[in-house]
N, C-alpha and C. Protein backbone atom coordinates (compact mmCIF):
# COMPACT_ATOMS: atom_id res chain seq x y z
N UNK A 1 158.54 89.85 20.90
CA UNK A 1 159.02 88.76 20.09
C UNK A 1 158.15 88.68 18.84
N UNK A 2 158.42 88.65 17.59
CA UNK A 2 158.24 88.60 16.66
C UNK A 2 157.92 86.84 15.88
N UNK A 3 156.71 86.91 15.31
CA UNK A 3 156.39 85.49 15.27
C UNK A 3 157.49 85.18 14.06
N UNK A 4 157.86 85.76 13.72
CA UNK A 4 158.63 85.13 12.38
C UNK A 4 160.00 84.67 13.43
N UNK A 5 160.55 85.28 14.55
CA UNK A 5 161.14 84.38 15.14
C UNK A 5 161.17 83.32 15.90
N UNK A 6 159.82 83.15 16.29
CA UNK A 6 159.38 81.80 17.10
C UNK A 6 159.85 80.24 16.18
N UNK A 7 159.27 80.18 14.75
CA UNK A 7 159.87 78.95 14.62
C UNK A 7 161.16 78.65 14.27
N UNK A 8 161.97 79.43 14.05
CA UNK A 8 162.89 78.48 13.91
C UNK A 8 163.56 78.21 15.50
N UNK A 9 163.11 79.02 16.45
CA UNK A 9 163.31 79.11 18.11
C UNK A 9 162.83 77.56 18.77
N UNK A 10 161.97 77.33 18.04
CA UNK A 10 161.07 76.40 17.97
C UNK A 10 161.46 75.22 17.97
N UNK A 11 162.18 75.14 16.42
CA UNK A 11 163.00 74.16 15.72
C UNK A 11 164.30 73.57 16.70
N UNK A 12 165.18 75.06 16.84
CA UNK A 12 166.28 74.46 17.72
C UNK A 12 166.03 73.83 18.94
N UNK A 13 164.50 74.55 18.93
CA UNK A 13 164.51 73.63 20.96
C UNK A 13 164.03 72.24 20.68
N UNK A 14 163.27 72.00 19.75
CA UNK A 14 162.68 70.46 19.59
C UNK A 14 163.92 69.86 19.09
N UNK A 15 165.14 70.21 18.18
CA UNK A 15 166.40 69.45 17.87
C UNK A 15 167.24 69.26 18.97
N UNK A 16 167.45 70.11 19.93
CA UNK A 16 168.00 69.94 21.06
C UNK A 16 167.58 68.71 21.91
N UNK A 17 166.09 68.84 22.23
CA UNK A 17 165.51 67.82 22.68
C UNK A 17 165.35 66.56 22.42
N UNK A 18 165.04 66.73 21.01
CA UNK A 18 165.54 65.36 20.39
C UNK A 18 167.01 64.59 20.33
N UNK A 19 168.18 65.59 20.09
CA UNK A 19 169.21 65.30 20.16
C UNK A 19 169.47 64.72 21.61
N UNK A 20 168.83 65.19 22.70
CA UNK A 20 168.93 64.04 23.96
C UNK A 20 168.51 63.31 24.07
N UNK A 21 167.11 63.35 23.76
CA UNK A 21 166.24 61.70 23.52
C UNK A 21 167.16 61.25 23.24
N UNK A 22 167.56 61.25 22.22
CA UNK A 22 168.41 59.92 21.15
C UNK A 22 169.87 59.52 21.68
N UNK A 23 170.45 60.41 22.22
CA UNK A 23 171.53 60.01 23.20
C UNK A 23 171.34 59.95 24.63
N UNK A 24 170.18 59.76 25.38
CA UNK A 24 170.19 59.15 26.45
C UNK A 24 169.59 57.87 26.17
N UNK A 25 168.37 57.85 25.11
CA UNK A 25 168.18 56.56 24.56
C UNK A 25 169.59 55.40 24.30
N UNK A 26 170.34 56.07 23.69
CA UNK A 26 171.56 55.15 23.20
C UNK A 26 172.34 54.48 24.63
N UNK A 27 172.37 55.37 25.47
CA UNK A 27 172.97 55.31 26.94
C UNK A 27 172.30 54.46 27.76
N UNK A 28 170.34 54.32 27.56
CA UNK A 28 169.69 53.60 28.44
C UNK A 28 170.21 51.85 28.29
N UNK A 29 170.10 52.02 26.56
CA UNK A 29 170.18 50.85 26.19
C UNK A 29 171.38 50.36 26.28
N UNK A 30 172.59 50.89 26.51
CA UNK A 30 173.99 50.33 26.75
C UNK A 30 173.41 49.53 28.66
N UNK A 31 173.13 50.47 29.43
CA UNK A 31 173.21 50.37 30.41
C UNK A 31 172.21 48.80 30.85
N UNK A 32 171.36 48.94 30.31
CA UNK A 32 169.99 48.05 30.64
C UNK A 32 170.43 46.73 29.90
N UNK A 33 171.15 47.05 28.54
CA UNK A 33 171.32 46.00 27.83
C UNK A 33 172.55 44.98 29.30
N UNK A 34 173.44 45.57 29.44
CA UNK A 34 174.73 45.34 30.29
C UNK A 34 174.46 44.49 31.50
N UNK A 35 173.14 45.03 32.29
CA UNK A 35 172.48 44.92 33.02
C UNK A 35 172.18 43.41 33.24
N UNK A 36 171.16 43.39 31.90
CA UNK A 36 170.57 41.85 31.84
C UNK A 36 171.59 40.55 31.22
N UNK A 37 172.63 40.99 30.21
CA UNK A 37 173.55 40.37 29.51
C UNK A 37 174.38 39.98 30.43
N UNK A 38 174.71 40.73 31.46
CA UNK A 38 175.80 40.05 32.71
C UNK A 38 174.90 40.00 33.87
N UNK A 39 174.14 40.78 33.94
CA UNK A 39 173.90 40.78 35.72
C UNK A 39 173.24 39.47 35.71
N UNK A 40 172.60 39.08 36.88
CA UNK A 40 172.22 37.55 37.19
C UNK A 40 171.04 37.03 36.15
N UNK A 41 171.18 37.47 35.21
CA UNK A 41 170.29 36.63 33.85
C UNK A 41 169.78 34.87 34.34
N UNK A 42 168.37 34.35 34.65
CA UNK A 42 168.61 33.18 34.87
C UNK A 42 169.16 32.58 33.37
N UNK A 43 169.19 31.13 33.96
CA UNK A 43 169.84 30.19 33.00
C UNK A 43 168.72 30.52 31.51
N UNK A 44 169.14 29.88 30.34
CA UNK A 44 168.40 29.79 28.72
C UNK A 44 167.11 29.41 29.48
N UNK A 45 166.00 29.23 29.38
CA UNK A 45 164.38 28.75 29.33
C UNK A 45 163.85 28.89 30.95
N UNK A 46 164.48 29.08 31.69
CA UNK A 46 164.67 29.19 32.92
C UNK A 46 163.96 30.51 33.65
N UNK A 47 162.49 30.57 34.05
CA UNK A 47 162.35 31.95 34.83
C UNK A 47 162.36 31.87 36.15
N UNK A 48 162.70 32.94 36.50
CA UNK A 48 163.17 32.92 38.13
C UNK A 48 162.17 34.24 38.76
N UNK A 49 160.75 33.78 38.64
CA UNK A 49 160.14 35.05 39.36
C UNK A 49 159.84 35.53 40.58
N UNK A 50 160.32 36.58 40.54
CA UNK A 50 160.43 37.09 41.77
C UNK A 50 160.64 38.82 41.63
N UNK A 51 160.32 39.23 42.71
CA UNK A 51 159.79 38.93 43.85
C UNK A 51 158.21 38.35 44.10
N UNK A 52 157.64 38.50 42.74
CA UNK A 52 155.98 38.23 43.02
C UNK A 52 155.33 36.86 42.53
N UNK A 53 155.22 36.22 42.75
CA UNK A 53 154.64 34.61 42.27
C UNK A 53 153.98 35.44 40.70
N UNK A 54 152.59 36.49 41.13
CA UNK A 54 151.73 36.89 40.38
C UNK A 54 152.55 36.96 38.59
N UNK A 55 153.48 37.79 38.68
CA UNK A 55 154.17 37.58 36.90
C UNK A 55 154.21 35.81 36.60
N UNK A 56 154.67 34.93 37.05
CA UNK A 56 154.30 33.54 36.50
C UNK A 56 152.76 33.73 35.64
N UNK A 57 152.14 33.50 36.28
CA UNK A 57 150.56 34.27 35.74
C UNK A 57 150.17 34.95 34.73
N UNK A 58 150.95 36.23 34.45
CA UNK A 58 150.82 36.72 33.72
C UNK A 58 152.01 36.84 32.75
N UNK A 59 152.73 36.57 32.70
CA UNK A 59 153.90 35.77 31.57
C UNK A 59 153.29 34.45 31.28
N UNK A 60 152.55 33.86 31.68
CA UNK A 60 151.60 32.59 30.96
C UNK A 60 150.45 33.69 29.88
N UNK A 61 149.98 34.48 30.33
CA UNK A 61 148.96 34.98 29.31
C UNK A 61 149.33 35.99 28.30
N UNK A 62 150.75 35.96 28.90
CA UNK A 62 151.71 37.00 27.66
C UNK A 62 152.01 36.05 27.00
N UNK A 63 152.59 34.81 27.05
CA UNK A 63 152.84 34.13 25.68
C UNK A 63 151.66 33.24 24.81
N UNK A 64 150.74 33.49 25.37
CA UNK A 64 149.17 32.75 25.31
C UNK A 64 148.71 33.93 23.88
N UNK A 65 149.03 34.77 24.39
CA UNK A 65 148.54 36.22 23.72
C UNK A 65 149.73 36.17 22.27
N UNK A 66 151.14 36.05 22.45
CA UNK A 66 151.98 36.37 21.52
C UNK A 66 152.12 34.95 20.79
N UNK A 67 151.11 33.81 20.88
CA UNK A 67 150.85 32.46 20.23
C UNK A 67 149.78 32.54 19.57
N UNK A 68 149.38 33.58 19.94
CA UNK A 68 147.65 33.23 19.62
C UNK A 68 146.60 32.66 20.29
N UNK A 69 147.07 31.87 21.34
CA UNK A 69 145.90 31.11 21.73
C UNK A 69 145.02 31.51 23.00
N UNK A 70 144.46 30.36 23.37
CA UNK A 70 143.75 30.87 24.09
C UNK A 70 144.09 31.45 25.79
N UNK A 71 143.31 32.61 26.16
CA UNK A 71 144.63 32.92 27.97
C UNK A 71 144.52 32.30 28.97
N UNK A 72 143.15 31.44 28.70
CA UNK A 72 142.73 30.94 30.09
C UNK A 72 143.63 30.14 30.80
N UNK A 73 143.87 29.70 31.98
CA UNK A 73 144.69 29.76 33.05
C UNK A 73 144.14 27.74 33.08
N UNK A 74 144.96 26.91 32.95
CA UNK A 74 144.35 25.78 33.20
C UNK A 74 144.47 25.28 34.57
N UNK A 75 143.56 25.44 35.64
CA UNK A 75 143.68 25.16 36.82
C UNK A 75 143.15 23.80 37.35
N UNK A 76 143.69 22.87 37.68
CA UNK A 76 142.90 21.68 37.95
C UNK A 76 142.81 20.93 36.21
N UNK A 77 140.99 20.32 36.42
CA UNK A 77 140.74 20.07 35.28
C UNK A 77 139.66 20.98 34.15
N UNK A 78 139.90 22.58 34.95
CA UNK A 78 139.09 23.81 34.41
C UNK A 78 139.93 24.65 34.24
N UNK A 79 139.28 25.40 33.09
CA UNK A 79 140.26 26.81 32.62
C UNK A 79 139.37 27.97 33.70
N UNK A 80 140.33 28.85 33.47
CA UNK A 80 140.04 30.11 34.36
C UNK A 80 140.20 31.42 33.72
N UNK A 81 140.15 32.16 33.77
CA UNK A 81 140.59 33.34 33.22
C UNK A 81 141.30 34.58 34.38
N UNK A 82 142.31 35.29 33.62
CA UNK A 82 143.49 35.33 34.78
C UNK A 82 142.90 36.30 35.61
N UNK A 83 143.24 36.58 36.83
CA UNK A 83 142.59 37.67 37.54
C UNK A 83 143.37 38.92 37.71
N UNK A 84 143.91 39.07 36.46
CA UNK A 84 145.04 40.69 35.89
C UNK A 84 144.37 41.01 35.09
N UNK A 85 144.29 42.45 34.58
CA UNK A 85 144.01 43.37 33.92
C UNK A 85 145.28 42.76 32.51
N UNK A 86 144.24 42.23 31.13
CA UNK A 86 145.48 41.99 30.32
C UNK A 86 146.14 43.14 29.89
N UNK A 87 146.26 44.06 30.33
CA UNK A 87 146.93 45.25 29.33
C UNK A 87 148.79 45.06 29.45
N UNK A 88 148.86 44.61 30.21
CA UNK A 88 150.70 44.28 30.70
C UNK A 88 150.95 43.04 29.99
N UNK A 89 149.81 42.01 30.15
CA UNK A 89 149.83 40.69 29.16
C UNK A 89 150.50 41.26 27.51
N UNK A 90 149.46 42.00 27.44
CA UNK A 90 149.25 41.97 25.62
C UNK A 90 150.79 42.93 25.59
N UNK A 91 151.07 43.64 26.64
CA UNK A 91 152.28 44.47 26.12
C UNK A 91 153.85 43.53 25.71
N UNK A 92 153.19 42.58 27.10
CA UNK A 92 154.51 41.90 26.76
C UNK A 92 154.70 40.87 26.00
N UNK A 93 153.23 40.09 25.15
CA UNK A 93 153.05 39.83 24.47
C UNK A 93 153.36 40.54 22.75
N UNK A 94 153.56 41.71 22.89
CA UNK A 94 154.20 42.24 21.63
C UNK A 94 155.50 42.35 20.99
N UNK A 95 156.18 42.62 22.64
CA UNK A 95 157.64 42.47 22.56
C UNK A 95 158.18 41.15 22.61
N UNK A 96 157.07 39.75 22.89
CA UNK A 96 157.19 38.33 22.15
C UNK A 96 157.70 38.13 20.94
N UNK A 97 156.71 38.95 20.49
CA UNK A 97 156.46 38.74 18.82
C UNK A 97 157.37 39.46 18.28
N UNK A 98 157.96 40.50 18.11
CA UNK A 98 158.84 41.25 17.62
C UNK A 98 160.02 40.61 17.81
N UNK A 99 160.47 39.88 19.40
CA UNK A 99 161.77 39.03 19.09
C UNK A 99 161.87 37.55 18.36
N UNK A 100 160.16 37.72 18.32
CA UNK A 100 160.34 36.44 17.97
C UNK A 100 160.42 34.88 18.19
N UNK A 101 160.93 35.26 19.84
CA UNK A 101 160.87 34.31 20.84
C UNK A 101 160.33 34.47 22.21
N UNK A 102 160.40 33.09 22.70
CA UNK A 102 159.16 33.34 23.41
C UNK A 102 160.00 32.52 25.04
N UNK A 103 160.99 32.60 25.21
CA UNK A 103 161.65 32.41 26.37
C UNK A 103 162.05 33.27 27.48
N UNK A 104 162.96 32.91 28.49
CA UNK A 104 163.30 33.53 30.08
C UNK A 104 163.87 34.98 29.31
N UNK A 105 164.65 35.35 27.93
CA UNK A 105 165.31 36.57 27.47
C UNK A 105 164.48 37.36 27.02
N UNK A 106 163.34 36.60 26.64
CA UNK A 106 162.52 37.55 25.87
C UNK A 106 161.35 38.18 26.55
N UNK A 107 160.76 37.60 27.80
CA UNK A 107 160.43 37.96 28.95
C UNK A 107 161.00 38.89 29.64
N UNK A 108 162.27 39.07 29.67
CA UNK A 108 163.23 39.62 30.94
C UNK A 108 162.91 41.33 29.50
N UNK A 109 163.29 41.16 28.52
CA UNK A 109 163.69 42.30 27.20
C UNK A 109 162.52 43.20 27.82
N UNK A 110 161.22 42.60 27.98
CA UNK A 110 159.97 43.41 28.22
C UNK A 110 160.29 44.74 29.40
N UNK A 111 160.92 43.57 30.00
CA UNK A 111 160.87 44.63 31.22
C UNK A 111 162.20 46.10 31.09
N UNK A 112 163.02 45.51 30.31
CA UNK A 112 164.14 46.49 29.73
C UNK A 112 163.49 47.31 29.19
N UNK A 113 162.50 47.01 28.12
CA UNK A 113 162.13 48.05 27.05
C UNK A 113 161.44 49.23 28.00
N UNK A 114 160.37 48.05 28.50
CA UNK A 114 159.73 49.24 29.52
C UNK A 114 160.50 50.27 30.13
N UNK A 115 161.20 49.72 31.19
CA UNK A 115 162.42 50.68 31.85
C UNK A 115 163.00 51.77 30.96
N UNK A 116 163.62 51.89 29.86
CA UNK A 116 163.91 52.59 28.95
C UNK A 116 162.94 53.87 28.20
N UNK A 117 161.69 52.92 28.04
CA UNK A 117 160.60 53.74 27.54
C UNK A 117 159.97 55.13 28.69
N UNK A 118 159.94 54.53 29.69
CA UNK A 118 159.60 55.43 30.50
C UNK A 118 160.54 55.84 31.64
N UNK A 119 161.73 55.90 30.83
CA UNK A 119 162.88 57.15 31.28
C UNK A 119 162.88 57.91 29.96
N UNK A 120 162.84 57.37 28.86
CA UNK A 120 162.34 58.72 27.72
C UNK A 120 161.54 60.11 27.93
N UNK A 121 160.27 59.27 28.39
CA UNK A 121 159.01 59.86 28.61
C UNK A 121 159.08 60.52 29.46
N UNK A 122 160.05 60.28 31.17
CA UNK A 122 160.18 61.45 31.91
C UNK A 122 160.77 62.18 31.83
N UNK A 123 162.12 62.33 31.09
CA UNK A 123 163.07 63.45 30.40
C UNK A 123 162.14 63.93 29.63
N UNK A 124 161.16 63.69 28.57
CA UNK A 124 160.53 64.54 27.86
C UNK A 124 159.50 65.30 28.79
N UNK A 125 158.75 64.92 29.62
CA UNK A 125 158.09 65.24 30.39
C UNK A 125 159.05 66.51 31.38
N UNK A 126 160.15 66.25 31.56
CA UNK A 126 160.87 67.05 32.50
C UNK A 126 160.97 68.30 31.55
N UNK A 127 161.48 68.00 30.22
CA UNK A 127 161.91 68.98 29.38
C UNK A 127 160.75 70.13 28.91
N UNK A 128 159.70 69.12 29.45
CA UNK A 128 158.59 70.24 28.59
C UNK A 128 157.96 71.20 29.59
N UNK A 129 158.48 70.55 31.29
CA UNK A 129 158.75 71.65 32.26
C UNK A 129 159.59 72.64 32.63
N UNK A 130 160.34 72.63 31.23
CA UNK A 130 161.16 73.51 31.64
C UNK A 130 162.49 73.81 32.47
N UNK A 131 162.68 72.23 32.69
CA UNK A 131 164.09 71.91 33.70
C UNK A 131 165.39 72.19 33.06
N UNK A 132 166.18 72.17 33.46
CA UNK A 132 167.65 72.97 32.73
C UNK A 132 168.05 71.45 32.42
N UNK A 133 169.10 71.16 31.09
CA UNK A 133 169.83 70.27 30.96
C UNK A 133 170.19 69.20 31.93
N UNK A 134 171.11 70.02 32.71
CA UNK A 134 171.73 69.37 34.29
C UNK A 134 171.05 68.89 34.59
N UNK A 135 169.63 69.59 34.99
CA UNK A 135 168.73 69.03 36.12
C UNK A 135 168.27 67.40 35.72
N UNK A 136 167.80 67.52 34.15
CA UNK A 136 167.01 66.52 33.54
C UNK A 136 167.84 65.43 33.77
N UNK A 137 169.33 65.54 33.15
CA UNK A 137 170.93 64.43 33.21
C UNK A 137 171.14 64.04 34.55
N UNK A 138 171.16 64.81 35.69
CA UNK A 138 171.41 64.34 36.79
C UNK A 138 169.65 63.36 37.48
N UNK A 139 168.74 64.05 37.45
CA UNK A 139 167.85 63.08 37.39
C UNK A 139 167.80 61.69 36.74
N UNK A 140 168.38 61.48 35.97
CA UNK A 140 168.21 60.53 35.19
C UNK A 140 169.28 59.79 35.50
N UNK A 141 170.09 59.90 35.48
CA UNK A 141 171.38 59.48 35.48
C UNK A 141 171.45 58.66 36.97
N UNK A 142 171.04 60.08 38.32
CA UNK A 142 170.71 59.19 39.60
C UNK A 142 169.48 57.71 39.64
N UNK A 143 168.59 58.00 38.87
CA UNK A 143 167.62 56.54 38.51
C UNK A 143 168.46 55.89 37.74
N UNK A 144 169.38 55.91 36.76
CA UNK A 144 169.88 54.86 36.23
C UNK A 144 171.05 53.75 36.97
N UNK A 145 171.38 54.73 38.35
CA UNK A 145 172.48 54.09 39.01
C UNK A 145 171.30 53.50 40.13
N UNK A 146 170.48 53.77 40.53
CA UNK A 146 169.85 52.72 41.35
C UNK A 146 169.98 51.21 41.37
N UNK A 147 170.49 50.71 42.95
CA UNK A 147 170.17 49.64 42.57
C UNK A 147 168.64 48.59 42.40
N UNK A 148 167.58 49.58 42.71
CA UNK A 148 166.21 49.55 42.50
C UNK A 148 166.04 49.53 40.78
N UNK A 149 166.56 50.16 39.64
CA UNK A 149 166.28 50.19 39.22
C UNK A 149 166.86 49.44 38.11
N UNK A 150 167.93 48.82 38.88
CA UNK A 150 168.35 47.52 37.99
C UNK A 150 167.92 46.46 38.29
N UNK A 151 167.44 46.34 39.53
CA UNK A 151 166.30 45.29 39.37
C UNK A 151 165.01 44.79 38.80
N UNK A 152 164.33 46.40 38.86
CA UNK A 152 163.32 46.29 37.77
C UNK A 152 163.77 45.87 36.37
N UNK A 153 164.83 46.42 36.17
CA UNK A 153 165.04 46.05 34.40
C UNK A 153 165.23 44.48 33.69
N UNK A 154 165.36 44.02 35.39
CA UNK A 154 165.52 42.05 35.52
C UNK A 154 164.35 41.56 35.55
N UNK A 155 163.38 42.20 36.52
CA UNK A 155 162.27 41.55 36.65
C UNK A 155 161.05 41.50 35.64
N UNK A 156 159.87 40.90 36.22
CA UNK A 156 158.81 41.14 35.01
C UNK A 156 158.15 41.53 35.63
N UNK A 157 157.35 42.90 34.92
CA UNK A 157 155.86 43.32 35.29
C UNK A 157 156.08 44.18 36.58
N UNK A 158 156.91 45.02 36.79
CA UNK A 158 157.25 46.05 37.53
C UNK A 158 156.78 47.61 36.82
N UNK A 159 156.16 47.43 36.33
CA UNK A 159 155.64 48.82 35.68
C UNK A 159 155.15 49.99 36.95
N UNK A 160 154.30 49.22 37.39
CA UNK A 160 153.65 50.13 38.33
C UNK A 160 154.72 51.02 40.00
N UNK A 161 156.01 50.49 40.22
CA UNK A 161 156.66 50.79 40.81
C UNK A 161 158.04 51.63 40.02
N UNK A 162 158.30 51.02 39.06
CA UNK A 162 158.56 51.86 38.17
C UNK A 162 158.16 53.61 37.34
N UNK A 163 156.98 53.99 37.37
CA UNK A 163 156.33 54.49 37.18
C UNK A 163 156.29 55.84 39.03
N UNK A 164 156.03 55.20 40.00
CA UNK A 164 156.01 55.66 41.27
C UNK A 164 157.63 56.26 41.16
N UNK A 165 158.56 55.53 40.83
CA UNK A 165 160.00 55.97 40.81
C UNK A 165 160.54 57.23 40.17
N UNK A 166 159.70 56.98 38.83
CA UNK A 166 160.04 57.86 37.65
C UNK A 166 158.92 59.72 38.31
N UNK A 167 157.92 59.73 38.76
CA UNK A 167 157.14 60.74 39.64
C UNK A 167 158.20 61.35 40.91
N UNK A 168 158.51 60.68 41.73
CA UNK A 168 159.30 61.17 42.44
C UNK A 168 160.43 61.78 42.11
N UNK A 169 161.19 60.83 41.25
CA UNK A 169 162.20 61.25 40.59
C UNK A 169 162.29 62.92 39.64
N UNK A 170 161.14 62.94 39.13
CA UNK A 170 160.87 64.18 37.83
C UNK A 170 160.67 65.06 38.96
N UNK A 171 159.65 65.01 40.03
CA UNK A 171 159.34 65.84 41.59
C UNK A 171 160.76 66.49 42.44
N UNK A 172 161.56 65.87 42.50
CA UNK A 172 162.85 66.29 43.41
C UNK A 172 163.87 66.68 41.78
N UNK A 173 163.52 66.84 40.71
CA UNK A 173 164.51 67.55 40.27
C UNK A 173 163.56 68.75 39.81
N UNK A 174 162.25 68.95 39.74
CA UNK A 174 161.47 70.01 40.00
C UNK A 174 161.92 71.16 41.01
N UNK A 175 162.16 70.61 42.20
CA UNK A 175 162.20 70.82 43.34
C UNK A 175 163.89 71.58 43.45
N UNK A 176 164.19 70.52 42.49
CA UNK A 176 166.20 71.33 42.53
C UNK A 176 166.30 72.61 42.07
């Protein structure tokens, strides 16, 4: 192989790749959007957390964070400081600020974006292993019909099971 043919070899495979990013991107967001817009959305101002008490908690120091103020936890007649790692705080604290608002939709968006973001990241991750088209689409496609994984896209602060999903998932189409 001749290096003068590698890049433009190069080119078509990163346009290809990109050209799926951007249309499974378009697809996540139909799906996720659909998801939260009809599926059991609580009521306007209304959060309904669950399954873990713990996101109350830390959706207090996500909008503490996307206000500015201060995170501490007012317990009694003493502040506290939360006993989470803020890095999920401040994330979802960004996607506060960018909507702008700071309610039960804009809370719930976090967890969409997330979901979305890291089904990107494992198609790219899949792609840069070398998986065939199919493999990557049908992987993906089977996590998008989960009903596991429309729950995460409701809930808050599911990253870390999310993440366990998306490993297995990239693993058994390895495996295909």
């Amino acid at each position: 192989m001749t290096t003068a043919a590698s890049p433009p070899r190069l080119r078509r495979s990163l346009r290809v790749v990109l050209l799926e990013v951007v249309g499974l991107s378009l697809l996540l967001l139909l799906c996720c959007d659909y998801h939260v817009r009809v599926g059991d959305l609580p009521e306007r101002g209304v959060l309904e957390f669950h399954p873990l008490p713990d996101a109350a908690e830390q959706a207090f120091v996500a909008q503490a964070f996307a206000r500015g103020r201060d995170p501490m936890l007012p317990i009694g007649n003493e502040l506290h400081p939360s006993r989470f790692s803020p890095v999920s705080p401040f994330l979802q604290s960004l996607t506060l600020r960018w909507l702008g608002d700071y309610d039960a939709e804009a809370l719930l968006s976090h967890s969409v974006f997330a979901v979305q973001a890291a089904l990107v990241l494992l198609y790219g991750w899949m792609a840069a292993l070398g998986l065939s088209v199919p493999a990557r689409l049908a992987a993906v496609w089977m996590l998008v019909r989960t009903p596991m994984l429309r729950q995460m896209g409701r809930n808050i602060l599911q990253e870390p099971q999310i993440l366990l999903l998306f490993a297995l998932a990239g693993l058994a189409a390895a495996l295909a």
